[in-house]
Protein backbone atom coordinates (compact mmCIF):
# COMPACT_ATOMS: atom_id res chain seq x y z
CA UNK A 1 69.04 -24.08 40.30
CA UNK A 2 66.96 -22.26 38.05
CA UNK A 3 65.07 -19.32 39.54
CA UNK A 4 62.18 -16.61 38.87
CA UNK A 5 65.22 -14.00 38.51
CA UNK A 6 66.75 -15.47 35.76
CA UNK A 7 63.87 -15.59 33.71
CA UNK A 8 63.13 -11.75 34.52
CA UNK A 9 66.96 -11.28 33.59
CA UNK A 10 66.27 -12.77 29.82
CA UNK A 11 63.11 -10.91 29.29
CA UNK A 12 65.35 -7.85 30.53
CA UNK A 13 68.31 -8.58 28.16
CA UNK A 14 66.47 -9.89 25.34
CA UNK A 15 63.34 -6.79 25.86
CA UNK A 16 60.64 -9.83 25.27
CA UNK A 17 58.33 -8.11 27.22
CA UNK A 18 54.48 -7.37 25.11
CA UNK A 19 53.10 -4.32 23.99
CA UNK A 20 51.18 -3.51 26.51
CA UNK A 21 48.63 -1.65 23.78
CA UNK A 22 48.73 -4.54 21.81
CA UNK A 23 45.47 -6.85 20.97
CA UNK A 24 44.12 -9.63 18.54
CA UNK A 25 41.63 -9.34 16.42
CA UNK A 26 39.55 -11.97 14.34
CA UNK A 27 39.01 -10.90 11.18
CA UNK A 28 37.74 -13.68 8.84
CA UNK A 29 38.18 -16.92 7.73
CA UNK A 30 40.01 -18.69 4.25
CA UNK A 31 40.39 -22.37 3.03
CA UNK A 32 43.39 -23.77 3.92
CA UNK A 33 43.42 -27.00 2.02
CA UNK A 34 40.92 -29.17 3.61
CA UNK A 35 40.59 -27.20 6.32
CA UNK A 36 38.88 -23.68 7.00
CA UNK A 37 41.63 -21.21 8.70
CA UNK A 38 40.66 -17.89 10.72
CA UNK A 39 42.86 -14.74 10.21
CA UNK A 40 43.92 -13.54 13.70
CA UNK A 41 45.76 -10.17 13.56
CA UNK A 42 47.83 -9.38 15.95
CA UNK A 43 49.21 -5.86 16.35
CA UNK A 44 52.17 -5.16 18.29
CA UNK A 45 54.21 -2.25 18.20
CA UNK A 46 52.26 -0.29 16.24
CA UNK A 47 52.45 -3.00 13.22
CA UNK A 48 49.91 -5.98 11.77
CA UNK A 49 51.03 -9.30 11.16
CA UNK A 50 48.37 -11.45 10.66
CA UNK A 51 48.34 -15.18 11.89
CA UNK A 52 46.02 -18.08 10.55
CA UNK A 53 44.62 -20.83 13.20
CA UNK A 54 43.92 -24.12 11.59
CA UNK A 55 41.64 -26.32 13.74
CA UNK A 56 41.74 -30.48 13.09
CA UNK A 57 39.20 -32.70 12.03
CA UNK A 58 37.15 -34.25 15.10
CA UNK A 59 35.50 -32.81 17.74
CA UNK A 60 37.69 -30.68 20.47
CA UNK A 61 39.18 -29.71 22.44
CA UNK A 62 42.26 -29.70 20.84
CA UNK A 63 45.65 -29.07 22.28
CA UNK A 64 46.91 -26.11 20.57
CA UNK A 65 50.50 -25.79 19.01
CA UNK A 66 51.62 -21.85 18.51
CA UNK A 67 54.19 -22.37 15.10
CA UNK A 68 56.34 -19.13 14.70
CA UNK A 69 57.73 -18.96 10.71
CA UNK A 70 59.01 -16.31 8.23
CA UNK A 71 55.81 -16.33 7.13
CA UNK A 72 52.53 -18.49 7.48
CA UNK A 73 50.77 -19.73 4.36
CA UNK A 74 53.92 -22.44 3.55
CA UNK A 75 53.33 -23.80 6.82
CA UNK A 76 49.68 -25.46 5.32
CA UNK A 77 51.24 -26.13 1.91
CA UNK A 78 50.00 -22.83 0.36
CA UNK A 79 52.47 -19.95 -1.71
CA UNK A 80 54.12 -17.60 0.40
CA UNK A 81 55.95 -14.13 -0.57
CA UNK A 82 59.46 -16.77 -0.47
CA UNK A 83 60.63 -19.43 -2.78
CA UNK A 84 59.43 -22.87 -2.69
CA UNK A 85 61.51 -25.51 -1.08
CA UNK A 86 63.71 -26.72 -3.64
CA UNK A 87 62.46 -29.66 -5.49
CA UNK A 88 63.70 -32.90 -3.50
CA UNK A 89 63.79 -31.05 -0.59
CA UNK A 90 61.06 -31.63 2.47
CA UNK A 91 57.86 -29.60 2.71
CA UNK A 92 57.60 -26.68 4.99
CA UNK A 93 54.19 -27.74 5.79
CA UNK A 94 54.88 -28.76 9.23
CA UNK A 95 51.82 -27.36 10.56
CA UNK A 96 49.33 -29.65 8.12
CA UNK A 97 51.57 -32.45 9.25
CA UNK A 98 50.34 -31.65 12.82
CA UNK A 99 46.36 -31.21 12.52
CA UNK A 100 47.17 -34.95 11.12
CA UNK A 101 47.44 -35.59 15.32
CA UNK A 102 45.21 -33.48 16.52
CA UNK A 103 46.54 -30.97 16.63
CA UNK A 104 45.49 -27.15 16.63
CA UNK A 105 47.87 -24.47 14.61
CA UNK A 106 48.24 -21.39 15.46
CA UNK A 107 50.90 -20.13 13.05
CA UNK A 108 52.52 -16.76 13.38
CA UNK A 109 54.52 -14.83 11.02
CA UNK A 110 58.16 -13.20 11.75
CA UNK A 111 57.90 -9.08 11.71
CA UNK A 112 61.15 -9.13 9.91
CA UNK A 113 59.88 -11.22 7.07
CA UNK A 114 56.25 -9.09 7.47
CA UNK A 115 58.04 -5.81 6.99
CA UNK A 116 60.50 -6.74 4.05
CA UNK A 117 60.19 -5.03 0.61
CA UNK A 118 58.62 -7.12 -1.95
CA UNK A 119 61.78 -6.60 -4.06
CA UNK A 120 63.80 -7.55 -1.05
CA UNK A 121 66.50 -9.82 -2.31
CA UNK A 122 66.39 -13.69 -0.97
CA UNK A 123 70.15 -13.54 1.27
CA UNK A 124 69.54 -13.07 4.63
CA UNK A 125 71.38 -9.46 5.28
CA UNK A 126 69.75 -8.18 2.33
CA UNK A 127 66.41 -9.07 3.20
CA UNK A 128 66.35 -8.29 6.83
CA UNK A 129 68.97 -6.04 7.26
CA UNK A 130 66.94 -3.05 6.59
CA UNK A 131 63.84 -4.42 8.37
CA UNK A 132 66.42 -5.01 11.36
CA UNK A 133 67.68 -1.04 10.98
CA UNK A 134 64.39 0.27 11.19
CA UNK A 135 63.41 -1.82 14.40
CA UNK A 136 66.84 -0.31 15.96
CA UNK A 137 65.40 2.96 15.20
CA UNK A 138 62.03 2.53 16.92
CA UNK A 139 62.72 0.03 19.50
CA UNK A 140 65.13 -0.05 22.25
CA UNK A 141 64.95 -4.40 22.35
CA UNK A 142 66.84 -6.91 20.67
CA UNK A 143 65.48 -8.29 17.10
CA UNK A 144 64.86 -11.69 19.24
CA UNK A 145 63.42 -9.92 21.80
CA UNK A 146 60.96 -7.99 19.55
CA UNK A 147 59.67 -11.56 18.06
CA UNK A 148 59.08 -13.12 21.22
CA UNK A 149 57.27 -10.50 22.71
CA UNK A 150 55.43 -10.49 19.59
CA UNK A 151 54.93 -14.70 20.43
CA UNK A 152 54.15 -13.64 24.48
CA UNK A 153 51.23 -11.33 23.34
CA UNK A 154 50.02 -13.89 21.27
CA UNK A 155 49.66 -15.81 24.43
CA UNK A 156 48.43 -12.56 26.42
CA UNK A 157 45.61 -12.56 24.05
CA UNK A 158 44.17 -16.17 23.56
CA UNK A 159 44.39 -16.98 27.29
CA UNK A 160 41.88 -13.87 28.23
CA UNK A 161 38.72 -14.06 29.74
CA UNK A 162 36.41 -14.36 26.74
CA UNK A 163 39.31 -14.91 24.04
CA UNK A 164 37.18 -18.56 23.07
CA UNK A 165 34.51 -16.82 21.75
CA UNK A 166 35.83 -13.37 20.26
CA UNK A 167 38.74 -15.25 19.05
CA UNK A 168 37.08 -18.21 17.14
CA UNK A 169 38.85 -20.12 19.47
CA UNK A 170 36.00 -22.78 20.24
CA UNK A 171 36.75 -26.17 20.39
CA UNK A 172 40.57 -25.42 21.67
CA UNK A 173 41.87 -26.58 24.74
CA UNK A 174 43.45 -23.46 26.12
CA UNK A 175 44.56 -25.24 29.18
CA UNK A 176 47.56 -27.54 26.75
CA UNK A 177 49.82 -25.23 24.98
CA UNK A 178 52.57 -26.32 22.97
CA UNK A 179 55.23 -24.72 20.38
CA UNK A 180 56.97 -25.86 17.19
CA UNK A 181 59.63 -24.48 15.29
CA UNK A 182 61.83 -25.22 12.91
CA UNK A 183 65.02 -22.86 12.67
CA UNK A 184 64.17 -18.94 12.52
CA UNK A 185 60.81 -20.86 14.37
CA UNK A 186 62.90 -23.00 16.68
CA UNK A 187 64.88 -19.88 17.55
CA UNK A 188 61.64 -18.86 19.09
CA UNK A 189 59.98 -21.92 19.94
CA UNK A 190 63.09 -22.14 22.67
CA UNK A 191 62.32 -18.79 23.62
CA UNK A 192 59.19 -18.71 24.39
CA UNK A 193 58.77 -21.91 25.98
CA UNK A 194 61.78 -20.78 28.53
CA UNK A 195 60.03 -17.14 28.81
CA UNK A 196 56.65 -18.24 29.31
CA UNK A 197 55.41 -20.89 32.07
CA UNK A 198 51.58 -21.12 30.05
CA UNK A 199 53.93 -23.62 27.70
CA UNK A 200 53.44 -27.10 28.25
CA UNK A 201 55.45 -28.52 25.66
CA UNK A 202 57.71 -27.16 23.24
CA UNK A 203 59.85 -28.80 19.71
CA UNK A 204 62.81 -26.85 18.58
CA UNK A 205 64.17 -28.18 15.17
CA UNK A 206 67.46 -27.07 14.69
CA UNK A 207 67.59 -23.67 16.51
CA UNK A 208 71.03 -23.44 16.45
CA UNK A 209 71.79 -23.95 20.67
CA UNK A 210 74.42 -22.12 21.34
CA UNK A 211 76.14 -18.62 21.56
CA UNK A 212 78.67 -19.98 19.62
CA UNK A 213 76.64 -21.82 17.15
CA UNK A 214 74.18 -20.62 14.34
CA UNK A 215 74.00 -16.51 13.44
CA UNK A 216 72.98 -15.35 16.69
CA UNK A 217 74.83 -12.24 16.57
CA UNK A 218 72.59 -11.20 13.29
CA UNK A 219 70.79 -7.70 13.81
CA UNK A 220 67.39 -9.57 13.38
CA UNK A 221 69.00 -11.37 16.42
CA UNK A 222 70.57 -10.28 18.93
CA UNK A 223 73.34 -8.13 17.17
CA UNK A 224 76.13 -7.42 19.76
CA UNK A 225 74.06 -7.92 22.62
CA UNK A 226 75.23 -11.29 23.31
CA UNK A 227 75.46 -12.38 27.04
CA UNK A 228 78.48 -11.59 28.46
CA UNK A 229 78.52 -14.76 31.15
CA UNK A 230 75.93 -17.30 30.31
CA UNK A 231 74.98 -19.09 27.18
CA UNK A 232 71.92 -21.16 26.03
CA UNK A 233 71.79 -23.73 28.58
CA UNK A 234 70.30 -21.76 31.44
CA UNK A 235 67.99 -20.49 28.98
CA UNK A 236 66.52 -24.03 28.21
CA UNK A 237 67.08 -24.51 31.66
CA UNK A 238 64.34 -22.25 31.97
CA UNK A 239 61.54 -24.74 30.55
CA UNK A 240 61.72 -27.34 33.13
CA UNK A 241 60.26 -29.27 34.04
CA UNK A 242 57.93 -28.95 31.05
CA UNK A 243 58.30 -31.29 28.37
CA UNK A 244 60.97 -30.02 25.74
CA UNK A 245 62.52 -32.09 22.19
CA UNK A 246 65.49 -30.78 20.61
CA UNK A 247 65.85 -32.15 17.42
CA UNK A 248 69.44 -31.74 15.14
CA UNK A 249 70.40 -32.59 11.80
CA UNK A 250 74.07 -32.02 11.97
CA UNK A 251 73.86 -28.37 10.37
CA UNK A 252 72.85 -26.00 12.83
CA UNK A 253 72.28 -28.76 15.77
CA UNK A 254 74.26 -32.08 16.38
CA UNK A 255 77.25 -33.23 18.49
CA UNK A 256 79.16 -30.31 18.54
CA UNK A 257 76.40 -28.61 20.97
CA UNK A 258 74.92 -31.44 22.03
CA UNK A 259 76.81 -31.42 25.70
CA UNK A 260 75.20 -27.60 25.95
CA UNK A 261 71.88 -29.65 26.07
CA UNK A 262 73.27 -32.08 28.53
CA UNK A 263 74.72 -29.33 30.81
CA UNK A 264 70.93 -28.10 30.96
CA UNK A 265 69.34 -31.66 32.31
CA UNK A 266 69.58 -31.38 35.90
CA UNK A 267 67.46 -28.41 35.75
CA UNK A 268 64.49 -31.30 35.15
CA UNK A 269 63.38 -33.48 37.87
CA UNK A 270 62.70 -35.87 35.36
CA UNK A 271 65.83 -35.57 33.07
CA UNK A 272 64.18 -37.86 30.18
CA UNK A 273 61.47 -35.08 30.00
CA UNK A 274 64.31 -33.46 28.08
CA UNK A 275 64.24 -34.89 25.05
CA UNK A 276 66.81 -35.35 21.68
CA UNK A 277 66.81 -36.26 18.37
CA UNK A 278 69.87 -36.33 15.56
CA UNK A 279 69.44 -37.09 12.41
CA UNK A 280 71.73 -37.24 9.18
CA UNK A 281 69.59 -34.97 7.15
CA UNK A 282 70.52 -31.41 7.39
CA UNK A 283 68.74 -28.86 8.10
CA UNK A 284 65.39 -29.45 6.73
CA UNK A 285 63.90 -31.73 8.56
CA UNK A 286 62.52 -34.59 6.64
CA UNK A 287 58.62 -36.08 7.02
CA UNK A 288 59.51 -39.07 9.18
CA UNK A 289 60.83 -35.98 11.32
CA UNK A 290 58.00 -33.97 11.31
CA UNK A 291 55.58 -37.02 12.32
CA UNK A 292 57.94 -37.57 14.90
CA UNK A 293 57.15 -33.72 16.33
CA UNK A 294 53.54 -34.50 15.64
CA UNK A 295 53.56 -37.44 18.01
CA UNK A 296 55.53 -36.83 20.27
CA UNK A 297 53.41 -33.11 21.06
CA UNK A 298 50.51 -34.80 20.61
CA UNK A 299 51.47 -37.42 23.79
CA UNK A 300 53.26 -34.44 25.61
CA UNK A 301 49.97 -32.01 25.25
CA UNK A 302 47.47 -34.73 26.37
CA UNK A 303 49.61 -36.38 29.57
C-alpha cells in the first residue's frame, strides 16, 4: 500500500525538497520556430537556469507538459551548447512534436549541463563530473535530488496565486499538468510525477527503471546513496493512480526490467492506467514514438 510516508522518505533520501528562497521570473520572449517562446528563469540554489515555455496554436487553455532536458533549445529544433543528433538518428525535438497536440511546453534545463565549462568534453564523467563535485561541496542532497527540487519549484512557482499573469502564463490550464522525458528527462519525469501529487500525467522514455539498471550510481545521480531496501517500483508506485507510460527501447528499458514495472501495478486501482510501450529502436526514441507521447498526454491531460 503506498502511503504519505514513503513519499516524505524519497524526498528525504533523495533531498528533492525546493529552495525555499527560490522564485521565477519572466524575462522576455524569442522565436522559437513558428512559435513565440517566453524565457522563465528560475533560480534555485543560488544559480539561473533559464527555461523557455512554448504555447500551441489555438485558443487555450492548454494542458501544460513540464519537459526536463540537458538543455532546452534542441527540444524546439534549435542549436544547443551539445552536438546534434547524429545524422539518421531521431530529432530531439520532442517538445515541437507536442504543441502539434496541444500541447503547452514548459522545458527546463539540467543544472549539471547549465553549469558545465564550455570546453567541457562530450563523455559523461568528464562533463559532469566536476559540475557534480562542486554540487557535493555546496549541497548536502543527492545530484537527483538537486534536479527535482529544481523541477518541484518549478511547480511551486507556476501554481501561485497570480503566477498566470506575472508568468505569461495566460491561456494555460494550470489545473492539467503533465511531464515528459526522455532519458536524463525521464530520470526526472519519474521523479517528479512520484514526488509531486499536482502531476496528472507523466511519459518516461527510457529512464532506465531500476537500481540495477542504467548509471544510477553516477555522482550527477545518486552516487553511493543508493537505497539500501527498496528499488524503483515503490517509487513509481508513488504516481498512482495518476496516469503514467513507460516507454523502452531495449537499451536502457525493455524486458529485463519490465517485471519491476509489473511489481508496481497493484499500487493503481485501475492497473491499465499504468501504461507500456517497447520498441526495437534503442534508445532514441523514433517520431512514430514521440506522436505516440503526444497523444497519448494529450487524452491523459484532457480526461
Amino acid at each position: 500500500m503506498i502511503t504519505e510516508a514513503q513519499r516524505a522518505w524519497w524526498i528525504d533520501w533523495l533531498g528533492a525538497d525546493p529552495d525555499p528562497d527560490g522564485s521565477l521570473t519572466l524575462l522576455d520572449e524569442r522565436r522559437v520556430g513558428d512559435w513565440t517562446g517566453r524565457v522563465l528563469r528560475l533560480r534555485s540554489f543560488g544559480d539561473d537556469l533559464d527555461c523557455l515555455l512554448v504555447l500551441p496554436d489555438g485558443d487555450g487553455p492548454h494542458p501544460l507538459v513540464i519537459m526536463p532536458f540537458y538543455e532546452v533549445e534542441p527540444l524546439f529544433g534549435l542549436v544547443g551548447r551539445r552536438p546534434a543528433a547524429p545524422p539518421g538518428q531521431p530529432s530531439r525535438a520532442f517538445g515541437s512534436a507536442l504543441l502539434t497536440y496541444g500541447l503547452a511546453v514548459l522545458a527546463v534545463p539540467w543544472w549539471f549541463e547549465v553549469t558545465a565549462a564550455d570546453d567541457a568534453p562530450l563523455d559523461l564523467a568528464g562533463r559532469y563530473g566536476p559540475p557534480a563535485a562542486r554540487h557535493a561541496e555546496r549541497l548536502p542532497s543527492t545530484g537527483l535530488g538537486r534536479s527535482v527540487a529544481d523541477l518541484r519549484l518549478v511547480v511551486d512557482k507556476i501554481t501561485e496565486p497570480g503566477a498566470a499573469d506575472r508568468l505569461g502564463l495566460a491561456g494555460v490550464d494550470l489545473d492539467r499538468i503533465g511531464v515528459f522525458g526522455h532519458s536524463l528527462g525521464g530520470k526526472l519525469a519519474l521523479h517528479l510525477a512520484a514526488l509531486d501529487e499536482r502531476i496528472a500525467a507523466a511519459v518516461a522514455h527510457e529512464p532506465g527503471l531500476g537500481l540495477d539498471h542504467s548509471n544510477w550510481d553516477a555522482p550527477w545521480y545518486l552516487g553511493d546513496h543508493r537505497p539500501p531496501d527498496r528499488d524503483h517500483d515503490q517509487l513509481l508506485g508513488l504516481v498512482a493512480p495518476r496516469p503514467f507510460l513507460l516507454i523502452g527501447g531495449g537499451d536502457s528499458d525493455g524486458p529485463a526490467n519490465l517485471p519491476l514495472a509489473e511489481r508496481a501495478r497493484p499500487a493503481w486501482p485501475d492497473p491499465y492506467r499504468l501504461s507500456t510501450l517497447l520498441h526495437d529502436h534503442g534508445h532514441p526514441p523514433p517520431a512514430y514514438v514521440v506522436a505516440a507521447c503526444g497523444h497519448w498526454l494529450a487524452e491523459a491531460l484532457r480526461s
